[in-house]
Protein backbone atom coordinates (compact mmCIF):
# COMPACT_ATOMS: atom_id res chain seq x y z
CA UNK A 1 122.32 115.62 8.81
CA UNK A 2 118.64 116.74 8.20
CA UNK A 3 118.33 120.34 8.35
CA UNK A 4 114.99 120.62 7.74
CA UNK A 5 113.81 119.08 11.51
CA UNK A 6 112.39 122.47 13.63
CA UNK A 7 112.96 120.62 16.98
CA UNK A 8 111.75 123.76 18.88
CA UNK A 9 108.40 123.66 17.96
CA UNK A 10 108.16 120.20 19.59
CA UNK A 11 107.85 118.16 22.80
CA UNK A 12 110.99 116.56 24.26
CA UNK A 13 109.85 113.42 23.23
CA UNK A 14 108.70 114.36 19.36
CA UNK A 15 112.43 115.95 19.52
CA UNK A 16 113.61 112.70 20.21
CA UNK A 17 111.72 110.89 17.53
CA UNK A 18 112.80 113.29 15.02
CA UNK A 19 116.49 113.34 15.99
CA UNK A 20 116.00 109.38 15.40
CA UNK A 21 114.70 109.79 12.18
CA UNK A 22 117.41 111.92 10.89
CA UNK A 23 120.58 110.07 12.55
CA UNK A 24 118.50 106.67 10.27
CA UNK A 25 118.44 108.41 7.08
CA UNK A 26 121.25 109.94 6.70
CA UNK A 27 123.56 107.27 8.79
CA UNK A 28 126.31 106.90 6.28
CA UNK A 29 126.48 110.49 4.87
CA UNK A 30 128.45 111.46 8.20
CA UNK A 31 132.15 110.57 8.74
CA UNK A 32 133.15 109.14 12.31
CA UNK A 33 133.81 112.01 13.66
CA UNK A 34 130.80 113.76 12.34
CA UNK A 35 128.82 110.97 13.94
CA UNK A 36 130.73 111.51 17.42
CA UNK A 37 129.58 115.14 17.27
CA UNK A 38 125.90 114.40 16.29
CA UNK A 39 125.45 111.57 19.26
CA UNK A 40 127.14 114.31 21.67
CA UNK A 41 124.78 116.84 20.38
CA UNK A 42 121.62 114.56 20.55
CA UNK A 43 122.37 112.77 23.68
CA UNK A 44 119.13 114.16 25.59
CA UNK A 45 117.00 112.81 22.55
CA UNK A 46 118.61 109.48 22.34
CA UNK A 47 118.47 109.01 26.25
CA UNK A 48 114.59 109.47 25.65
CA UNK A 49 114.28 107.39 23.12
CA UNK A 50 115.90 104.46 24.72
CA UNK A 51 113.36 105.15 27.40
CA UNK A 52 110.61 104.85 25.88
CA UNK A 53 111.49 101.71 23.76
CA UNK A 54 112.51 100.23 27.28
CA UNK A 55 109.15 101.19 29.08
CA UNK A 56 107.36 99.92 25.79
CA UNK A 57 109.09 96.84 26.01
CA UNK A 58 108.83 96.33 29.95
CA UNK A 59 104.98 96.64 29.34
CA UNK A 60 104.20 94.43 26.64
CA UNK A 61 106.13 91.68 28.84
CA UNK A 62 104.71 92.35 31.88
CA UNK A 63 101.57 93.34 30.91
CA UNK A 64 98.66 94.41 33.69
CA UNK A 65 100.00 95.81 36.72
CA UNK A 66 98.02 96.18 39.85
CA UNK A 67 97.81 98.10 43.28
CA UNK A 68 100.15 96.47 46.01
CA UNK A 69 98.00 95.89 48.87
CA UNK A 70 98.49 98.06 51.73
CA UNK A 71 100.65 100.52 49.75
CA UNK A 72 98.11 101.31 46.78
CA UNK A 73 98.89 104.97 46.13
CA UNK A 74 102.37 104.02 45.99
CA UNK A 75 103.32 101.30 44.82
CA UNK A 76 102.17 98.48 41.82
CA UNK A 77 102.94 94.62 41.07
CA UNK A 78 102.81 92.88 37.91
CA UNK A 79 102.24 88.98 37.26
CA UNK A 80 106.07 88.43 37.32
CA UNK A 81 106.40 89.85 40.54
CA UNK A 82 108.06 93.07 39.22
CA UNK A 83 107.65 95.73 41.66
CA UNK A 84 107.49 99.61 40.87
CA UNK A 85 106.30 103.06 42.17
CA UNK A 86 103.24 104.44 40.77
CA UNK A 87 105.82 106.89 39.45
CA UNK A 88 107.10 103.88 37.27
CA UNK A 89 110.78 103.12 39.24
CA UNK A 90 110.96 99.94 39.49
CA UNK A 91 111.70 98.54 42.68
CA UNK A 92 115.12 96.61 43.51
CA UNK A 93 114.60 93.00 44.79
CA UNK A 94 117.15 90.42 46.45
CA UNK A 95 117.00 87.13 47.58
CA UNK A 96 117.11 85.61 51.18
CA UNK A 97 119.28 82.39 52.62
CA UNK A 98 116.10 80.44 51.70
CA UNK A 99 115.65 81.64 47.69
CA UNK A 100 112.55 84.00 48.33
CA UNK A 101 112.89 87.21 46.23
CA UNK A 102 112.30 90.78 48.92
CA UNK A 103 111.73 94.13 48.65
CA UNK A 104 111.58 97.31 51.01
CA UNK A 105 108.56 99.10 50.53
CA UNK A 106 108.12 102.44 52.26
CA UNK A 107 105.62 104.21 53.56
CA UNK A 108 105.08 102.80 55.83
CA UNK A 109 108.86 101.07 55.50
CA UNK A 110 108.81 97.30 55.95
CA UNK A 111 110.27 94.32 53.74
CA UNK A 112 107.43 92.05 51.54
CA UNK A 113 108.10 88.99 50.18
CA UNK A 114 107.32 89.28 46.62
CA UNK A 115 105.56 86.28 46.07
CA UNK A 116 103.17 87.31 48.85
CA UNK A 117 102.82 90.70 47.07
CA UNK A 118 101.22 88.82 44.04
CA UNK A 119 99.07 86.42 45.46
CA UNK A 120 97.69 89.69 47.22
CA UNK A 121 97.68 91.68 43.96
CA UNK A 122 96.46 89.06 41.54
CA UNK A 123 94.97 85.86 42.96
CA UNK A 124 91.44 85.24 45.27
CA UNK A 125 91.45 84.06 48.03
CA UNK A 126 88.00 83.44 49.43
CA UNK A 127 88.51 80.88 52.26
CA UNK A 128 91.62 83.35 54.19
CA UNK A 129 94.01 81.08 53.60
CA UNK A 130 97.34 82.60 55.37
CA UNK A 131 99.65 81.30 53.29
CA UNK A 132 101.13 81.12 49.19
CA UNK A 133 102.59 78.26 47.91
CA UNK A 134 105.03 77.92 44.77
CA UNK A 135 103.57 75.06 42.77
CA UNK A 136 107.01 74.19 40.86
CA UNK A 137 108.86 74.47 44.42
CA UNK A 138 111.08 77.07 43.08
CA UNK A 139 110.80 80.00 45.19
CA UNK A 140 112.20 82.66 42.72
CA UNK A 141 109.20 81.91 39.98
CA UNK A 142 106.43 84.35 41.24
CA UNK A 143 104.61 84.63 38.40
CA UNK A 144 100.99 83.97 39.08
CA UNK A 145 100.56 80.76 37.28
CA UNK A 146 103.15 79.03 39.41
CA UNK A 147 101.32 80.69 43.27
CA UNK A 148 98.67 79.03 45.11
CA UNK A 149 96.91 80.42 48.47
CA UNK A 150 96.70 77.31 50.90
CA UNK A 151 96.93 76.61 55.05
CA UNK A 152 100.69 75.98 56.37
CA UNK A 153 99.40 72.22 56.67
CA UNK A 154 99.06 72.08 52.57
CA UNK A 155 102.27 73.81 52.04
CA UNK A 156 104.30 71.58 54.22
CA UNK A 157 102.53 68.46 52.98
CA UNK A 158 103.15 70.06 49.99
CA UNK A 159 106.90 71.17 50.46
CA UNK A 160 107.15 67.20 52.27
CA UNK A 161 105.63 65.04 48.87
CA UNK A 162 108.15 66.85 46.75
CA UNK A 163 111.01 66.16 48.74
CA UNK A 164 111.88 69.51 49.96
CA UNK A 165 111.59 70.04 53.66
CA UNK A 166 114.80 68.36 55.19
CA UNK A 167 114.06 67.27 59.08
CA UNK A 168 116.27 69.69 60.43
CA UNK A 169 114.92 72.79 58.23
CA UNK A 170 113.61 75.02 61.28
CA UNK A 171 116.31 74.19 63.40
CA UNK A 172 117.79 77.53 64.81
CA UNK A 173 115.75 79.68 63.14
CA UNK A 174 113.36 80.74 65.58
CA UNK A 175 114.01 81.24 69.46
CA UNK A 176 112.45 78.62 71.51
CA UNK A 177 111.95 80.85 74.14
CA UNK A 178 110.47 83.32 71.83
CA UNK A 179 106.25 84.23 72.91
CA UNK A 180 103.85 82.85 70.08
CA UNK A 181 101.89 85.22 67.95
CA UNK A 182 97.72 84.13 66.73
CA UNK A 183 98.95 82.91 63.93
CA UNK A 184 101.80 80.80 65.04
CA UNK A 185 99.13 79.53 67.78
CA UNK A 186 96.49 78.59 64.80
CA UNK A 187 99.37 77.32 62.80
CA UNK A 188 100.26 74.72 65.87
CA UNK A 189 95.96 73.82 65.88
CA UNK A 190 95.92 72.98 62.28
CA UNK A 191 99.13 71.14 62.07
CA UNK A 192 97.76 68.86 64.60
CA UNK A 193 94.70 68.41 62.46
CA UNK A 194 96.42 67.12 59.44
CA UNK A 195 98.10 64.69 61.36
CA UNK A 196 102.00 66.47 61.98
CA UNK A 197 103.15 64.98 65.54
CA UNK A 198 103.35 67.32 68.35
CA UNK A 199 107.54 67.17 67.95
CA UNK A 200 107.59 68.74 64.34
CA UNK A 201 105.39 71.37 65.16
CA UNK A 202 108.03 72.29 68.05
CA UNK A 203 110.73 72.75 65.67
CA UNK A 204 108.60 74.13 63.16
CA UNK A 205 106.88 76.51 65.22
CA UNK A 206 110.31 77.40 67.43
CA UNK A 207 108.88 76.56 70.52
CA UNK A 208 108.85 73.60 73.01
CA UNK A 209 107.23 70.84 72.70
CA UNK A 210 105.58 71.26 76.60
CA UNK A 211 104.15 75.02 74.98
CA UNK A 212 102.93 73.08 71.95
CA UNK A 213 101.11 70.65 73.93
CA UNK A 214 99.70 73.36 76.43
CA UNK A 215 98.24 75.16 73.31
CA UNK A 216 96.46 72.06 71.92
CA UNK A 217 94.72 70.96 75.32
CA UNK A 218 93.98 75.03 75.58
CA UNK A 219 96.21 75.87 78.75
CA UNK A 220 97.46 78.21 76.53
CA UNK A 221 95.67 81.29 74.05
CA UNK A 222 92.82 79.78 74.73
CA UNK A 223 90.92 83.03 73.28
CA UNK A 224 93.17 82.78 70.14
């Protein structure tokens, strides 16, 4: 091994480096067990290493990484749709029943949809669209390139040209009994407007179709 490498006088990280130079140059010089004892002995140093060449690497894939609306002193999104603390822990992510990658955010504690968290993060949206849409229908690429904002009217006529939104898709997933929030009421207005009959918007919205019609002649949330 190199004797000559004063690993006091430096940082744990220069420590590291140095330690990595040595165990390079002089690879072969050291028997198996030699090498067994010098790993052991260097462990700390290699850990960091590994560290940094993995944080190196994470950055020049992922590249810029932004504030994550609503959670900006903790927490930052790249244009992947990698999620991390500020601290640099990257957050886990799983997917639902329907594909669409999630994460649980805290402070305050709720689960995001990740491809939301992007669009937010990385794309304008001038006109308040509610909505993201993934271009290539897949709902596990949220990289930037592949989100658009749009209205629930474009991403169904979207979802329906591509050949993705069976009939029965809504089915059971919503309580028809359950009350309607603004948006679900604004949702039912604008499906109307692009032409969706007053049946699909039932099932889509989870709600009857006697409520849906109520809403569009302004019986009901009238002030919404």
């Amino acid at each position: 091994m190199n004797k000559d490498i004063d690993t006091k006088s430096l940082t744990a990280e220069e420590a590291a480096w140095a330690c990595l130079g040595a165990a390079f140059s002089e690879p072969f010089e050291l028997h198996s067990q030699d090498r067994d004892l010098w790993l052991a002995e260097h462990a700390e140093a290699l850990e960091i290493i590994q560290s940094q060449r993995q944080a190196a690497a994470i950055e020049a894939v992922e590249g810029e990484w932004q504030p994550v609306m609503g959670w900006e002193a903790f927490y930052q999104v790249n244009r992947f749709g990698v999620i991390r603390k500020v601290s640099g822990e990257i957050i886990g992510q799983w997917q639902n029943t329907d594909g669409y990658f999630l994460a649980r955010l805290a402070s305050p504690r709720k689960v995001v949809r990740v491809h939301r968290v992007v669009a937010e993060a990385f794309i304008p949206n001038p006109e308040g669209k509610p909505n993201v849409n993934h271009i290539d229908n897949s709902p596990a690429n949220n990289a930037v390139s592949n989100l658009e904002w749009c209205t629930q009217a474009e991403n169904l006529s979207h979802a329906t040209q591509q050949g993705r939104m069976p009939r029965d898709y809504w089915k059971g997933k919503r309580s028809p009994n359950s009350g309607l929030t603004d948006g679900q009421v604004r949702e039912i207005r604008e499906l109307r407007e692009a032409g969706f009959s007053q049946q699909y918007i039932a099932g889509h919205v989870g709600t009857s179709k006697r409520t849906v019609q109520r809403v569009l002649k302004g019986e009901y949330y009238a002030g919404v």
